[in-house]
N, C-alpha and C. Protein backbone atom coordinates (compact mmCIF):
# COMPACT_ATOMS: atom_id res chain seq x y z
N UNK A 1 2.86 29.09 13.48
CA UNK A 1 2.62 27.80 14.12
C UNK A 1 2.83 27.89 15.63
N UNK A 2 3.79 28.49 15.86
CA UNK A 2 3.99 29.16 17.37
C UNK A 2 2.55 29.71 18.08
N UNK A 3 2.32 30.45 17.66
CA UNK A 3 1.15 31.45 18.12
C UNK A 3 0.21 30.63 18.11
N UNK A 4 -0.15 29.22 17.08
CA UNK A 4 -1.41 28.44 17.16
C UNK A 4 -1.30 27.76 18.49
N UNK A 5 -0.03 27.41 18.50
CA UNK A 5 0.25 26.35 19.52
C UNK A 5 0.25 26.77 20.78
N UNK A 6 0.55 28.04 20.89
CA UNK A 6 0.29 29.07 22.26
C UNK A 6 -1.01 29.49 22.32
N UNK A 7 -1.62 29.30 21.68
CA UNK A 7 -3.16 29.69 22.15
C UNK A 7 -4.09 28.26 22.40
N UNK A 8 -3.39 27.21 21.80
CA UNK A 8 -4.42 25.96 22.39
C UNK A 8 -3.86 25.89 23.54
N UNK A 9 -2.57 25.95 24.79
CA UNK A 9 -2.34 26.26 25.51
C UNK A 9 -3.04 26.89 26.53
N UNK A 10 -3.77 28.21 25.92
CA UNK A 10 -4.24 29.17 26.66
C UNK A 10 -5.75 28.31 26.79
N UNK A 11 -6.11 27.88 25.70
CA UNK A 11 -7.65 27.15 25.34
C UNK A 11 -7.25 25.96 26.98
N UNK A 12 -5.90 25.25 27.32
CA UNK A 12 -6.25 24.27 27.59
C UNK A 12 -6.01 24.70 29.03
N UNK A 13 -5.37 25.60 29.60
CA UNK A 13 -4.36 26.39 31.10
C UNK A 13 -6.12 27.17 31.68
N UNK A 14 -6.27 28.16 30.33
CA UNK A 14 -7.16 29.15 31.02
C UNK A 14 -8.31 29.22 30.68
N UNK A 15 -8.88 29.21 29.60
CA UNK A 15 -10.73 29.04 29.65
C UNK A 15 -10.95 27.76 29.83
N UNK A 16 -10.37 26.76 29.38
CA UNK A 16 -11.35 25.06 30.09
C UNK A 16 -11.05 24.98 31.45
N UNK A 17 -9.24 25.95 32.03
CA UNK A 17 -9.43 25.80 33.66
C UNK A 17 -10.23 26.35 34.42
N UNK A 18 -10.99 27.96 33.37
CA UNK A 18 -12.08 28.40 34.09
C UNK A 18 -13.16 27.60 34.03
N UNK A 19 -13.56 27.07 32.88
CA UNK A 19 -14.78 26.61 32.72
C UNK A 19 -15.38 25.76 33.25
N UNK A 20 -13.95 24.76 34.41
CA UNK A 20 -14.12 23.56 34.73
C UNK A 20 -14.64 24.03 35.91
N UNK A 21 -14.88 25.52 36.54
CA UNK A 21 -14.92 25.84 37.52
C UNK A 21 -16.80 25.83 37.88
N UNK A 22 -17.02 25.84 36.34
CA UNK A 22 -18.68 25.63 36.20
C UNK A 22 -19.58 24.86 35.74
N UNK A 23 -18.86 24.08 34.85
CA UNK A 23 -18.97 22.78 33.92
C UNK A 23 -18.45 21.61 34.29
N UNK A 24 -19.00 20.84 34.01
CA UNK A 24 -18.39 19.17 34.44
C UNK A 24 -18.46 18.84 32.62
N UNK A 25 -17.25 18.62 31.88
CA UNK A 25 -16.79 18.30 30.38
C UNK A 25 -17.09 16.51 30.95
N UNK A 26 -17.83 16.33 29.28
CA UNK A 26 -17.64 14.54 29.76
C UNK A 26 -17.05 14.07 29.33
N UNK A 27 -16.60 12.81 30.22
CA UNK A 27 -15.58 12.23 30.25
C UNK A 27 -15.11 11.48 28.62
N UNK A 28 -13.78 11.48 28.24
CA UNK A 28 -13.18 10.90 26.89
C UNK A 28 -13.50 9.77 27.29
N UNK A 29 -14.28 9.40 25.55
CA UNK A 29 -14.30 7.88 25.53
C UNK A 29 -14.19 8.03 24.07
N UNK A 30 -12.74 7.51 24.22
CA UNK A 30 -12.12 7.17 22.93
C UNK A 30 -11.53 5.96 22.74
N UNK A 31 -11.57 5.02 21.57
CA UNK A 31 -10.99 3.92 21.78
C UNK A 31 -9.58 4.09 21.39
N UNK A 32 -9.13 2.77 22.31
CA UNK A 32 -7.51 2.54 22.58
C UNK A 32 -7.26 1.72 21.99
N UNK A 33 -6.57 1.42 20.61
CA UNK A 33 -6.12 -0.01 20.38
C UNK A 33 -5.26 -0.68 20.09
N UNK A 34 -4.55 0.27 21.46
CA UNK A 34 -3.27 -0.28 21.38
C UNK A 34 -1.74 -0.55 20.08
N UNK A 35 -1.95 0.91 19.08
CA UNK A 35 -1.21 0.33 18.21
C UNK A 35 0.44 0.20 18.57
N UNK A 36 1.10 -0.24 17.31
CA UNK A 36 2.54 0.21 18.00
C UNK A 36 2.90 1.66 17.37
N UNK A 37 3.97 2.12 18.59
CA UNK A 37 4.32 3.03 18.99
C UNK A 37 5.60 3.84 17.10
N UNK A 38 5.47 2.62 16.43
CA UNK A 38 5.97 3.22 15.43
C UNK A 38 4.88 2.95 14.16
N UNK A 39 4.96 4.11 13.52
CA UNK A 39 3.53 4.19 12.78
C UNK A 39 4.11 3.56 11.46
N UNK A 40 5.43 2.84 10.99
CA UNK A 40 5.72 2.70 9.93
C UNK A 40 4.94 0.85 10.03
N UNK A 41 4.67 0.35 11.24
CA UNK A 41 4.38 -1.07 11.45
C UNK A 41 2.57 -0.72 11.64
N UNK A 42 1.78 0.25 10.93
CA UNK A 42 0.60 0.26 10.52
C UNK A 42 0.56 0.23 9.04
N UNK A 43 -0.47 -0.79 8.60
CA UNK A 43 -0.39 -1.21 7.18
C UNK A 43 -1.77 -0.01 6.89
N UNK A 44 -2.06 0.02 5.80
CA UNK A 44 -3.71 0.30 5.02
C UNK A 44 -4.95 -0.77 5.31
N UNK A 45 -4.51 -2.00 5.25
CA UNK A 45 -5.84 -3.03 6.04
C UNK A 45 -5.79 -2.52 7.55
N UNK A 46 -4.72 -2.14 8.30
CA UNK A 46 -5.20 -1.87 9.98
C UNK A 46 -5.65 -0.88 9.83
N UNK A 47 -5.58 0.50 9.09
CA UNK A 47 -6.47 1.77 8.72
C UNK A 47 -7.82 1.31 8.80
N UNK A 48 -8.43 0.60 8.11
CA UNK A 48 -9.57 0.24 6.86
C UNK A 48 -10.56 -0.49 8.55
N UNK A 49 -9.69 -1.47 8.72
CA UNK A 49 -10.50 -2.26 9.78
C UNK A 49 -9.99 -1.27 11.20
N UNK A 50 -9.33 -0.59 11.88
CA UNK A 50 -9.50 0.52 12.94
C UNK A 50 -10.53 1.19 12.53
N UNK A 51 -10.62 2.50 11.15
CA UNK A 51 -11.82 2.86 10.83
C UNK A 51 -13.33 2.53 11.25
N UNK A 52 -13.49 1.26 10.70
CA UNK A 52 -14.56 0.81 11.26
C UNK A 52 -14.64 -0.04 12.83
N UNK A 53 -13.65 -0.21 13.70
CA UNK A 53 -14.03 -1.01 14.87
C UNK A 53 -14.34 0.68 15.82
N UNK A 54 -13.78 1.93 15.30
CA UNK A 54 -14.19 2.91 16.10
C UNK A 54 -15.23 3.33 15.50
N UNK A 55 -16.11 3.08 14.39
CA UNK A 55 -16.99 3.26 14.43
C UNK A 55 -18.07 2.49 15.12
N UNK A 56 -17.96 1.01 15.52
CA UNK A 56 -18.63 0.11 15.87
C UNK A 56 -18.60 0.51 17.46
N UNK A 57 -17.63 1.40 18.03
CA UNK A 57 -16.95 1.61 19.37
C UNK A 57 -18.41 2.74 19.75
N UNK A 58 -18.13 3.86 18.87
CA UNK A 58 -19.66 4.68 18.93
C UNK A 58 -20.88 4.37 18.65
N UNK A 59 -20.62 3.12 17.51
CA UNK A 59 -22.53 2.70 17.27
C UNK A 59 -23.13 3.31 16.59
N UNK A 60 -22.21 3.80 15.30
CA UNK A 60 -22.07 4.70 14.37
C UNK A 60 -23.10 4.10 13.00
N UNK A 61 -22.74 3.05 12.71
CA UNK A 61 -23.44 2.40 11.90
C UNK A 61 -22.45 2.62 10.56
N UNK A 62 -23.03 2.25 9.43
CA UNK A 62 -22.00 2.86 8.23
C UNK A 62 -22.37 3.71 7.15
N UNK A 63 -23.35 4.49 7.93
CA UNK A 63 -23.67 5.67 6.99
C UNK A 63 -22.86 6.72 7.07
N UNK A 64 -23.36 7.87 6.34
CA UNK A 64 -23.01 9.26 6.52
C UNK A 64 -22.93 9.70 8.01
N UNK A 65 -21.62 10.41 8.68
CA UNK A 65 -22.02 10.62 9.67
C UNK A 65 -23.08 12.30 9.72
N UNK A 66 -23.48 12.85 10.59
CA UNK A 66 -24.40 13.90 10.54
C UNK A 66 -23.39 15.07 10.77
N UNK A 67 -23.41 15.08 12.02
CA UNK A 67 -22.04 15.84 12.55
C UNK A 67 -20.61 15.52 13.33
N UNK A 68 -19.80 15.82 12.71
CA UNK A 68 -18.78 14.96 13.20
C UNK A 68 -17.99 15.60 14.66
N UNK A 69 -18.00 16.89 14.54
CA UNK A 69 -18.07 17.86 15.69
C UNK A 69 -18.52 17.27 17.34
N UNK A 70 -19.77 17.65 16.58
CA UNK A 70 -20.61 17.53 17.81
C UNK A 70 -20.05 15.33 18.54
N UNK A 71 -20.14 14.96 17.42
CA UNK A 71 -19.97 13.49 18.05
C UNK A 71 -18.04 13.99 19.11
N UNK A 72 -17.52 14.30 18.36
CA UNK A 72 -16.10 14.27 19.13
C UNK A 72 -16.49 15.19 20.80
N UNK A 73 -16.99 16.12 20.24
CA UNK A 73 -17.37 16.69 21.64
C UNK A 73 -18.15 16.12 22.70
N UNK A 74 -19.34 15.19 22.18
CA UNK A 74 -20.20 15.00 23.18
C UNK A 74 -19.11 13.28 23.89
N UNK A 75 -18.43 12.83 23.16
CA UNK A 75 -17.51 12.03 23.69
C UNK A 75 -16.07 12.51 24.32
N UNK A 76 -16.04 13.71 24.74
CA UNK A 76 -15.05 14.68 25.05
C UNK A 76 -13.95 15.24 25.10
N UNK A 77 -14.24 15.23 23.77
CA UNK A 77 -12.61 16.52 22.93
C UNK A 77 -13.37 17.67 23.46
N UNK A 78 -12.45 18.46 23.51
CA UNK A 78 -12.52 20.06 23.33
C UNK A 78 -12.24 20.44 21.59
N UNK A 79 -12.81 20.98 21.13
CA UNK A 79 -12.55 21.61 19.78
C UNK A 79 -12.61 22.63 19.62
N UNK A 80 -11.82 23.05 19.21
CA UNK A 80 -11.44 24.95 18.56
C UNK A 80 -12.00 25.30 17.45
N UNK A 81 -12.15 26.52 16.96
CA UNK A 81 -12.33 26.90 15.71
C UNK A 81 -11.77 28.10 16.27
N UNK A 82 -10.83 28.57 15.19
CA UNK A 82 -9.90 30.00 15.05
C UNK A 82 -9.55 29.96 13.77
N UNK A 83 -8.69 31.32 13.64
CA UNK A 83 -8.07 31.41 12.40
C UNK A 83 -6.72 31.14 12.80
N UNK A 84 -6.21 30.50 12.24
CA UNK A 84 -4.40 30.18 12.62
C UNK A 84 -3.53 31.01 11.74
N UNK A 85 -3.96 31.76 10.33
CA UNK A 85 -2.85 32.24 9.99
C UNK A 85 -1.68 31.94 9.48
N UNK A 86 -1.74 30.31 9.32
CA UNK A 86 -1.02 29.95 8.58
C UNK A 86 -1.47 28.89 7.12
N UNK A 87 -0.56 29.45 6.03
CA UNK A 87 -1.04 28.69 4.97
C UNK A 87 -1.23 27.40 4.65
N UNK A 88 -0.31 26.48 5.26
CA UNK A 88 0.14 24.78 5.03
C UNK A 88 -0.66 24.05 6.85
N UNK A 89 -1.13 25.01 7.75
CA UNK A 89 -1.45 24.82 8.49
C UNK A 89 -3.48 24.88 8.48
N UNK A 90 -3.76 23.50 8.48
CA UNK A 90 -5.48 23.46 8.58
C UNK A 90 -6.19 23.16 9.86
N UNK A 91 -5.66 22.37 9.83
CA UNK A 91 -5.64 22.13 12.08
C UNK A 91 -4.46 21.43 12.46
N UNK A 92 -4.76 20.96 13.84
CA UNK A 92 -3.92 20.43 14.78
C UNK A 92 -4.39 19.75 15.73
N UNK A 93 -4.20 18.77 16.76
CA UNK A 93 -4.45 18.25 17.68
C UNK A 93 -3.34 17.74 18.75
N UNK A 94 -3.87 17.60 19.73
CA UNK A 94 -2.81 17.07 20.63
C UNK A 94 -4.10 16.27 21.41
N UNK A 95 -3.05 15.06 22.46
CA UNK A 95 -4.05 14.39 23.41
C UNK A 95 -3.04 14.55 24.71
N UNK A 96 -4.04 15.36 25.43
CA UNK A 96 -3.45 15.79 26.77
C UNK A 96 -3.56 14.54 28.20
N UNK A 97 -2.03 14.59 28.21
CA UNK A 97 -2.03 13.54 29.46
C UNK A 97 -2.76 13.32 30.71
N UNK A 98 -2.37 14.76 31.25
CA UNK A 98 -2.73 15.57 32.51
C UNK A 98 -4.31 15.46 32.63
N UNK A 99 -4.92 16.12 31.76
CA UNK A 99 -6.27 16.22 31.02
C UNK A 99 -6.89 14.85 30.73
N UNK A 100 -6.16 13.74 30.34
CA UNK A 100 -6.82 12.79 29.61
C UNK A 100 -7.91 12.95 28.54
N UNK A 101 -7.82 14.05 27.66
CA UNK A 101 -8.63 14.13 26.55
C UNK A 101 -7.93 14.79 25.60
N UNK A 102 -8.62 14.63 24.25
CA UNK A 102 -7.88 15.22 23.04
C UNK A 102 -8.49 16.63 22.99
N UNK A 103 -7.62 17.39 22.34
CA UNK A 103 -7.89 18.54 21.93
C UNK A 103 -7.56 19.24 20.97
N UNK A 104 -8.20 19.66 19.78
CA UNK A 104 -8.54 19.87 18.63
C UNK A 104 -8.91 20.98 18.41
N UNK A 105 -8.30 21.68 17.21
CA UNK A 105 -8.23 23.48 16.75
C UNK A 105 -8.43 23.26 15.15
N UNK A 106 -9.60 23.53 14.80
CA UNK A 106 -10.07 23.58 13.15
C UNK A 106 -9.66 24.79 12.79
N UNK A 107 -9.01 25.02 11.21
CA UNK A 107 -8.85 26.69 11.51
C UNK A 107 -9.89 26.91 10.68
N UNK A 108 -10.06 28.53 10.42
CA UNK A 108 -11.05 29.09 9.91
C UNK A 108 -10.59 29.78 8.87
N UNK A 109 -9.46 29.40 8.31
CA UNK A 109 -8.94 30.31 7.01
C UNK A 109 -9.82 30.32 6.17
N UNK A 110 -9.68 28.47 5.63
CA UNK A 110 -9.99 28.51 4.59
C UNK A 110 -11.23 27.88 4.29
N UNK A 111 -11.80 28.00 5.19
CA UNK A 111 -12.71 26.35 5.88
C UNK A 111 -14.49 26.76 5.28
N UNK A 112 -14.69 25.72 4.36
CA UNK A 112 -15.93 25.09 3.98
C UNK A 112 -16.23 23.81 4.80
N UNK A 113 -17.75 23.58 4.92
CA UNK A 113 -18.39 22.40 6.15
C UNK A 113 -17.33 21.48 5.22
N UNK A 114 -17.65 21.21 3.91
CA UNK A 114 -16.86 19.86 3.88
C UNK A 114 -15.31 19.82 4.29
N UNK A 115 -14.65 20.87 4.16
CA UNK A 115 -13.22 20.93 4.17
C UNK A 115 -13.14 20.42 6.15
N UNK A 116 -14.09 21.48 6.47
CA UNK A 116 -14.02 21.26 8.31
C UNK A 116 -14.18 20.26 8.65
N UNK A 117 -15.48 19.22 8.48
CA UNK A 117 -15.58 17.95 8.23
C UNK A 117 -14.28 16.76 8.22
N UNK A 118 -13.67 16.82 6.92
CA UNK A 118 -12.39 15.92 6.56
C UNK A 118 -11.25 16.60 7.45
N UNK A 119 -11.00 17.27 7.94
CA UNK A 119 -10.17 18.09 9.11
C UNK A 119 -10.16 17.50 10.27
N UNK A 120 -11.42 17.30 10.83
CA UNK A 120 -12.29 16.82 12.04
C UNK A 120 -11.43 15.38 12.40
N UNK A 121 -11.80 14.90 10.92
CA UNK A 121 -11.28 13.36 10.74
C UNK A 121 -10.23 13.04 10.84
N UNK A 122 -9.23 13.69 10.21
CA UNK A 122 -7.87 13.55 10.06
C UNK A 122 -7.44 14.22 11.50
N UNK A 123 -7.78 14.76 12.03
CA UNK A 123 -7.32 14.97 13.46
C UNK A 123 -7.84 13.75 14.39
N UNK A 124 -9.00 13.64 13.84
CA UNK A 124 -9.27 12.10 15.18
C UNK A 124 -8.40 10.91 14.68
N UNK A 125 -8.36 10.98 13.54
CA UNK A 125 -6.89 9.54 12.80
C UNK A 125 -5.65 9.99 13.68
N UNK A 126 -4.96 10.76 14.01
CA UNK A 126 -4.00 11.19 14.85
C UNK A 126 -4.17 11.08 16.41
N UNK A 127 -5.83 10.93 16.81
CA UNK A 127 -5.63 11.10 17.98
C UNK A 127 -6.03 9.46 18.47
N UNK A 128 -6.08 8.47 17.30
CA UNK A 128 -6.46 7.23 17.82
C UNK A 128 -4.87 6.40 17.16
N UNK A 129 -4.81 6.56 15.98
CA UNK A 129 -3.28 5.87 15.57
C UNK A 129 -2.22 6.18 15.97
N UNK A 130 -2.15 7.21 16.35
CA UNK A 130 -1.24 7.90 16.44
C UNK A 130 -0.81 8.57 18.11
N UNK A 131 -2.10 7.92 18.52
CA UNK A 131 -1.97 7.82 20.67
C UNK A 131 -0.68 7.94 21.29
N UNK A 132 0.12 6.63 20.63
CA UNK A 132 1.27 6.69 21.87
C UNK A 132 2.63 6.36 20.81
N UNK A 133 2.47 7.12 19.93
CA UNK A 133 3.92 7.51 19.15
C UNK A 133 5.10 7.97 19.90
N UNK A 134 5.85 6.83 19.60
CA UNK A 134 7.28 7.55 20.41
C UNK A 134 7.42 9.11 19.41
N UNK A 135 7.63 10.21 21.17
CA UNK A 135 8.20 11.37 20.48
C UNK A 135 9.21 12.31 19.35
N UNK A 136 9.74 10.69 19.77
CA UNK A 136 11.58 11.05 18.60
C UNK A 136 11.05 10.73 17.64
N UNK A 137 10.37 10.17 17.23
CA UNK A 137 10.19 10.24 15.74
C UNK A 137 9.28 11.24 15.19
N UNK A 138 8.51 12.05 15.75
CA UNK A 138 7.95 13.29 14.87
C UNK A 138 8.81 14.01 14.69
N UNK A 139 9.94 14.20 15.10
CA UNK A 139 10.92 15.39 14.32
C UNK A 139 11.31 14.65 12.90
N UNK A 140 11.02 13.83 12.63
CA UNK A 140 11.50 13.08 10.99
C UNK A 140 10.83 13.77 10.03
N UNK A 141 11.51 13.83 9.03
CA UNK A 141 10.50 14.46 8.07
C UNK A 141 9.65 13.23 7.53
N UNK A 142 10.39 12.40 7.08
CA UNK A 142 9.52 10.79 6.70
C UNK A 142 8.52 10.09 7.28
N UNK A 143 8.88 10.42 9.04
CA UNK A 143 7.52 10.12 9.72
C UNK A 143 6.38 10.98 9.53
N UNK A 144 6.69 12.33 9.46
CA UNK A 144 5.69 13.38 9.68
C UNK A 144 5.25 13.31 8.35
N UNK A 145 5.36 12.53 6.94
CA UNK A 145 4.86 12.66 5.84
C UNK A 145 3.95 11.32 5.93
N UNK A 146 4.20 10.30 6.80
CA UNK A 146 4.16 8.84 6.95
C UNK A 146 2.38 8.96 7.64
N UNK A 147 2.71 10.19 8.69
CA UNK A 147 1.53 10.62 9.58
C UNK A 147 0.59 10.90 9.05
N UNK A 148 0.56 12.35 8.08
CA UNK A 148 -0.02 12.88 6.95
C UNK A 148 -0.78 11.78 6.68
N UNK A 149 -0.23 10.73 5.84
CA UNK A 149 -0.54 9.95 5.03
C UNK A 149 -1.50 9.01 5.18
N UNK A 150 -1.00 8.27 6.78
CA UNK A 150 -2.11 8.16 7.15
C UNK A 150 -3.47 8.47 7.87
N UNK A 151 -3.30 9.75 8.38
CA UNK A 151 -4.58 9.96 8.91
C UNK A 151 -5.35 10.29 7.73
N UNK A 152 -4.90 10.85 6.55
CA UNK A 152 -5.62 10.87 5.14
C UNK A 152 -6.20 9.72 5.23
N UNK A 153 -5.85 8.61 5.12
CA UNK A 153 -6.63 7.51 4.87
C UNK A 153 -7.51 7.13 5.93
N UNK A 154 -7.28 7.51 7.27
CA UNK A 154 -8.26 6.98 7.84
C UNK A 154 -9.47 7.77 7.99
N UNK A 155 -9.23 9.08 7.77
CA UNK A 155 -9.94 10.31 6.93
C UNK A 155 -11.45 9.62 6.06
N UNK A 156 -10.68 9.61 4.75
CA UNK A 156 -11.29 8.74 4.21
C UNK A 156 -12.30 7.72 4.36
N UNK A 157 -11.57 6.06 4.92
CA UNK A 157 -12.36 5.46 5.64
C UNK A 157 -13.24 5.18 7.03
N UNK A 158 -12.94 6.85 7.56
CA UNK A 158 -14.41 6.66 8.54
C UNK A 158 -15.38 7.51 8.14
N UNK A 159 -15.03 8.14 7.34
CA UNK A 159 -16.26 9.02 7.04
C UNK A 159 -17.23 8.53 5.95
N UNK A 160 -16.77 7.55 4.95
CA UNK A 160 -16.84 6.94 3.99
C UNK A 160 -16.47 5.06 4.05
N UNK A 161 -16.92 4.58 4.92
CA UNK A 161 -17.05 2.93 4.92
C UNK A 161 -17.12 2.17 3.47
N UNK A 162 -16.29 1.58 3.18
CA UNK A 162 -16.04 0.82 1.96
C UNK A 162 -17.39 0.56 1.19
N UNK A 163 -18.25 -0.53 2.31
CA UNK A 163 -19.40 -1.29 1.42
C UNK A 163 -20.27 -0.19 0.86
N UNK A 164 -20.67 0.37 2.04
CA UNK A 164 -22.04 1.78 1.96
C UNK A 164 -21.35 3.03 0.75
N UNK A 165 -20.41 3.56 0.66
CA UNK A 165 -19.92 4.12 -0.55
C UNK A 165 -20.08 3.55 -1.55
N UNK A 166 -19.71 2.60 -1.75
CA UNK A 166 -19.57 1.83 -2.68
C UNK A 166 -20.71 1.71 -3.85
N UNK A 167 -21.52 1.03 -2.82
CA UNK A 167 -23.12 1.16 -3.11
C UNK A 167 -23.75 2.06 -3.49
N UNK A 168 -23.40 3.62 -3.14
CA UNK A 168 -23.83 4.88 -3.79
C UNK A 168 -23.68 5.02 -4.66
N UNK A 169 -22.30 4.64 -5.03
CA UNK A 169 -21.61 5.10 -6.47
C UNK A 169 -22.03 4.35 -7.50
N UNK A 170 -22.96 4.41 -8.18
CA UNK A 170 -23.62 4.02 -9.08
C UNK A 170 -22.71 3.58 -10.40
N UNK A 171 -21.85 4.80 -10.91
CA UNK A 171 -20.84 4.96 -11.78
C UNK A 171 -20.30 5.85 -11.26
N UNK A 172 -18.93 5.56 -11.28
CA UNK A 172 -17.37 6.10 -10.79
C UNK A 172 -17.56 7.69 -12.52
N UNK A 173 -18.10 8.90 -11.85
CA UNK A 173 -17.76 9.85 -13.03
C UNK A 173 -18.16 11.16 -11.98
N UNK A 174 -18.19 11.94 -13.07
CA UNK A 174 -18.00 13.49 -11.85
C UNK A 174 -19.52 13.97 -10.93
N UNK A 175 -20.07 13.27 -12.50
CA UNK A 175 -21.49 13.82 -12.24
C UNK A 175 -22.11 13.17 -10.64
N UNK A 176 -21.59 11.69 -10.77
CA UNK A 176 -22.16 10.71 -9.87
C UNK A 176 -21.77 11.29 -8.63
N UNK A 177 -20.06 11.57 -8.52
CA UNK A 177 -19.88 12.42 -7.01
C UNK A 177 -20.80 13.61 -6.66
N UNK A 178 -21.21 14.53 -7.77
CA UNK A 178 -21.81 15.63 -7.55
C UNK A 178 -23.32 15.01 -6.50
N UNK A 179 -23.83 14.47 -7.28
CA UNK A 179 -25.31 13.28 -6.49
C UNK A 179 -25.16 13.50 -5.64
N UNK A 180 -23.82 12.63 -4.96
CA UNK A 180 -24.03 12.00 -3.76
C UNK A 180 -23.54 12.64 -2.51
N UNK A 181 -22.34 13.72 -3.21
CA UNK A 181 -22.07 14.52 -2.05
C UNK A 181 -22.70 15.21 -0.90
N UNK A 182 -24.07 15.57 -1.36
CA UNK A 182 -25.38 16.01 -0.81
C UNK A 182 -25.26 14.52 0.85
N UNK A 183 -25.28 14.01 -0.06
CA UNK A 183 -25.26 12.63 0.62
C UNK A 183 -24.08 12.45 2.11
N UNK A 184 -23.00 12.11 1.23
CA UNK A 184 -21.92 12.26 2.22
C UNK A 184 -21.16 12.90 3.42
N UNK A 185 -21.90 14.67 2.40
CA UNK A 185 -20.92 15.77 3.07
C UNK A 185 -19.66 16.01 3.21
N UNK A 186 -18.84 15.27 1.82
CA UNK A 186 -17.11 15.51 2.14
C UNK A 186 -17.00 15.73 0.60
N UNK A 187 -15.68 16.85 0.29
CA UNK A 187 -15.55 17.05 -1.22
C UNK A 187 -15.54 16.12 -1.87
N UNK A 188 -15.98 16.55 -3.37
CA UNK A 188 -15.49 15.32 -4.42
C UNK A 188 -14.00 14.77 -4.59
N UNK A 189 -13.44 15.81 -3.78
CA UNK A 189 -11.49 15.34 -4.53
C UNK A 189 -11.48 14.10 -2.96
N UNK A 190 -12.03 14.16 -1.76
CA UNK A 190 -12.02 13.31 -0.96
C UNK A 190 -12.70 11.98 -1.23
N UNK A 191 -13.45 12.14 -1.89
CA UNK A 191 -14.25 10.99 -2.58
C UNK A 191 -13.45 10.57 -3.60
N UNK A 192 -12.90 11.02 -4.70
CA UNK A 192 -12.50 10.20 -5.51
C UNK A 192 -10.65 9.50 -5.52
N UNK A 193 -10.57 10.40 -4.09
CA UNK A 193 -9.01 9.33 -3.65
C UNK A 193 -9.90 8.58 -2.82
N UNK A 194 -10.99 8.09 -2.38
CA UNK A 194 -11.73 7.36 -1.36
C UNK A 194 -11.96 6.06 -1.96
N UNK A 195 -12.48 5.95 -3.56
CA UNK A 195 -12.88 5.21 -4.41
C UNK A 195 -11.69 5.10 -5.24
N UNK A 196 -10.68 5.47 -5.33
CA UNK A 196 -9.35 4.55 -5.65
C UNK A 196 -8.69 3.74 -4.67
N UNK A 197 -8.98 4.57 -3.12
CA UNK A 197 -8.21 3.42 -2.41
C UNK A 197 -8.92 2.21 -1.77
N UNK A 198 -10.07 2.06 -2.14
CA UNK A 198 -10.72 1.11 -2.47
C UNK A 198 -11.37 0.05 -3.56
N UNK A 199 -10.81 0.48 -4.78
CA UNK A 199 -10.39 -0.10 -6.17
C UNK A 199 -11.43 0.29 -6.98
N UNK A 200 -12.26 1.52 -6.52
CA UNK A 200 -13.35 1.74 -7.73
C UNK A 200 -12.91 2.42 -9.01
N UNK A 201 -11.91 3.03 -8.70
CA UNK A 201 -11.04 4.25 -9.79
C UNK A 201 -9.74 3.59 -9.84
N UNK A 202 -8.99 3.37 -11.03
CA UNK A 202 -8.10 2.76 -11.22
C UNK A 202 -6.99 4.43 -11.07
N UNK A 203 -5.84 3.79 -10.95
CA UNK A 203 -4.76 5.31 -10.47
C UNK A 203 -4.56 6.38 -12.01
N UNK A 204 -4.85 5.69 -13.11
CA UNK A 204 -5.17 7.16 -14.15
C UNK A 204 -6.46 7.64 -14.52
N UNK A 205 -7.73 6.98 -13.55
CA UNK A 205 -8.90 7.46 -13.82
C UNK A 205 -8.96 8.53 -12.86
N UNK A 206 -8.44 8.27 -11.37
CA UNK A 206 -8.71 9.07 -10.31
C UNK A 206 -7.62 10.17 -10.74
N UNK A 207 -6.09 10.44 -11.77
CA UNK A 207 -5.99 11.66 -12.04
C UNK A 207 -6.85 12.07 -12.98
N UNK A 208 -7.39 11.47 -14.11
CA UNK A 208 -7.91 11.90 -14.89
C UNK A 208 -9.66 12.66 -14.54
């Protein structure tokens, strides 16, 4: 985790300081909305409705997005792809002060488009909820599970908008995810915690 974290460093000190020497990066436009600074006073309805006001922020609409990459970049993250080398480790992000933009490292262990995809997401849930978290509380273990937890969900609901899912899902069964994934572009196991936390799968259908 050391070594990941020392090389987005290097990503952020020495090739974007070279690059800036030839490139003009455009400018972050990310929305701000102001949450509070302790993530235990974000409910699942402020997930659900943030989800979609940053999608409404890009003009996203509530489909499938195409590429989720390219959208963070051309609104100006920097994004990585490496191998990190670590097992419990899939990415990371930070949002640089100095910089004023986020910056984002996908790893390449283990990484399928859909897995990279829901990665993408759950790092931009961190870099919009999770903006101006007082520092003392990421050393918690309860916060840092609290974090997890929710950028999962907001994971979820931006890539996957309540009504427009909904509507796909013809019948809540395996076959039906198989359909539509084509569709979506995010695994079935992301889909079917997607459609419980929106009440299509009751909590022993979605283990079952």
């Amino acid at each position: 985790r050391a070594r990941a974290h020392k090389r987005l460093d290097w990503v952020e000190d020495d090739i974007c300081g070279y690059l800036r020497e030839f490139v003009e990066f455009p400018t972050a436009n990310f929305p701000d909305f102001n949450l509070p600074d302790d993530p235990s006073e974000i409910e699942s309805e402020d997930i659900e409705r943030i989800a979609t006001e940053a999608r409404r922020f890009w003009g996203l609409g509530d489909g499938p997005i195409g590429d989720l990459v390219r959208l963070l970049e051309n609104n100006g993250a920097i994004v990585v792809q490496q191998e990190l080398g670590v097992k419990t480790l899939d990415a990371f992000s930070r949002w640089d002060g100095d910089d004023s933009r986020p910056y984002i490292v996908l790893g390449t262990d283990k990484q399928t488009a859909v897995r990279a995809r829901f990665n993408a997401a759950h790092e931009l849930a961190h870099m919009i909820l999770h903006r101006h978290l007082r520092h003392g509380l990421v050393s918690r273990l309860d916060t840092q599970k609290l974090l997890e937890k929710q950028a999962h969900y907001f994971g979820g609901a931006f890539l996957m908008p309540a009504d427009t899912f909904e509507a796909d899902l013809f019948r809540p069964n395996l076959n039906s995810f198989v359909t539509i994934k084509t569709r979506w572009l995010v695994s079935i196991g992301a889909m079917i915690q997607r459609a419980w936390h929106i009440g299509i799968l009751s909590d022993s259908e979605r283990k079952r």
